[in-house]
Protein backbone atom coordinates (compact mmCIF):
# COMPACT_ATOMS: atom_id res chain seq x y z
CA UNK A 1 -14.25 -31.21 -5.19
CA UNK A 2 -10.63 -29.91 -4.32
CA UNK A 3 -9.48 -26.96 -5.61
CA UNK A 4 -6.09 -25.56 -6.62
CA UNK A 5 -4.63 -22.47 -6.02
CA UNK A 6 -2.46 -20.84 -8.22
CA UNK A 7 -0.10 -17.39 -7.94
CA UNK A 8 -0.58 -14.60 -10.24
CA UNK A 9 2.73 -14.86 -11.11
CA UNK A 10 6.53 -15.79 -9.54
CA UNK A 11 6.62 -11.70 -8.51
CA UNK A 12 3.78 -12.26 -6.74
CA UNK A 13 5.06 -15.42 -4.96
CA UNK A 14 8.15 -14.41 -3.85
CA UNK A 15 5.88 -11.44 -2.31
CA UNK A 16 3.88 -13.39 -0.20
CA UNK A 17 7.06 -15.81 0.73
CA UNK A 18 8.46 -12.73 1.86
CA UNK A 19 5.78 -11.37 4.63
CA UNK A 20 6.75 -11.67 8.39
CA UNK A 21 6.40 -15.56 9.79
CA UNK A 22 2.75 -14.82 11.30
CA UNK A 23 1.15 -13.27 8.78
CA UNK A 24 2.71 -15.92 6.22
CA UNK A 25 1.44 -18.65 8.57
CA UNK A 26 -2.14 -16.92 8.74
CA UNK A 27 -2.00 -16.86 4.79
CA UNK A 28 -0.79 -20.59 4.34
CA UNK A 29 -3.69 -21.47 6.81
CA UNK A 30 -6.29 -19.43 4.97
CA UNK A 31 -4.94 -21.04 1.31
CA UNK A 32 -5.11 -24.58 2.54
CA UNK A 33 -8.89 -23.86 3.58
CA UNK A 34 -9.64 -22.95 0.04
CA UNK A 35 -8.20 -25.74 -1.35
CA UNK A 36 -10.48 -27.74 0.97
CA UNK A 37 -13.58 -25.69 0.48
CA UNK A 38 -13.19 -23.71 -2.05
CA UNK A 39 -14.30 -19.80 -2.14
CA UNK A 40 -17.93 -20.42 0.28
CA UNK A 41 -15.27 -20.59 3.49
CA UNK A 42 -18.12 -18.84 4.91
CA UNK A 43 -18.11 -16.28 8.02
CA UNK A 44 -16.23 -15.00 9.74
CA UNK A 45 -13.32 -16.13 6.72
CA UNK A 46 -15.64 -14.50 3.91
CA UNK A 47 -18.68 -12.51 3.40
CA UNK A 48 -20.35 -10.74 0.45
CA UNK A 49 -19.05 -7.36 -0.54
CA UNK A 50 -20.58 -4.03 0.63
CA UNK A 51 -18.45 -1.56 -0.38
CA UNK A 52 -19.69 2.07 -2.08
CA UNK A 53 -20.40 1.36 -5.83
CA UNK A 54 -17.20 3.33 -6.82
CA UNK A 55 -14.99 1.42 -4.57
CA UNK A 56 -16.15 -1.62 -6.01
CA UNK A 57 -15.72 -0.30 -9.67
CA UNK A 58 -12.44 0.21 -8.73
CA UNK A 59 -11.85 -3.63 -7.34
CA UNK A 60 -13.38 -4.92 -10.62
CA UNK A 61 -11.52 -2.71 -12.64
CA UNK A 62 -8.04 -3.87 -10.83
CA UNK A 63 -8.72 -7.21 -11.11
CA UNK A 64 -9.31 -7.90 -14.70
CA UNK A 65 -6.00 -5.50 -15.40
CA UNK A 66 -4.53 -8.16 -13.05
CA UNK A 67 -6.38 -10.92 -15.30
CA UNK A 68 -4.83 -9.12 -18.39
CA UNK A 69 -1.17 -9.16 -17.58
């Protein structure tokens, strides 16, 4: 199955276009894996989270505000 990414948004985009040439490449790199394999990239790319409960409260929170917007 291939899978698409998508930006957040055209803020967001023109972010990411903007980050120095290496880490940009190192994104592109990473974002063309997913697309290939989709989120189980597997070690060392991804790995489950083990962060303290309220830091991870935090992440969830975030993200759905991010889903929201």
């Amino acid at each position: 199955m291939a899978w698409k990414l998508e930006f957040h948004s055209q803020r967001l985009e023109r972010e990411l276009a903007a980050m120095p040439p290496g880490l940009l490449a190192r994104l592109l790199r990473y974002t063309e894996r997913l697309e290939v394999f989709g989120p189980d990239l597997g070690m060392p790319h991804t790995r489950a989270i083990e962060t303290p409960a309220g830091e991870l409260a935090v992440a969830i929170r975030r993200m759905k505000e991010v889903r929201h917007e």
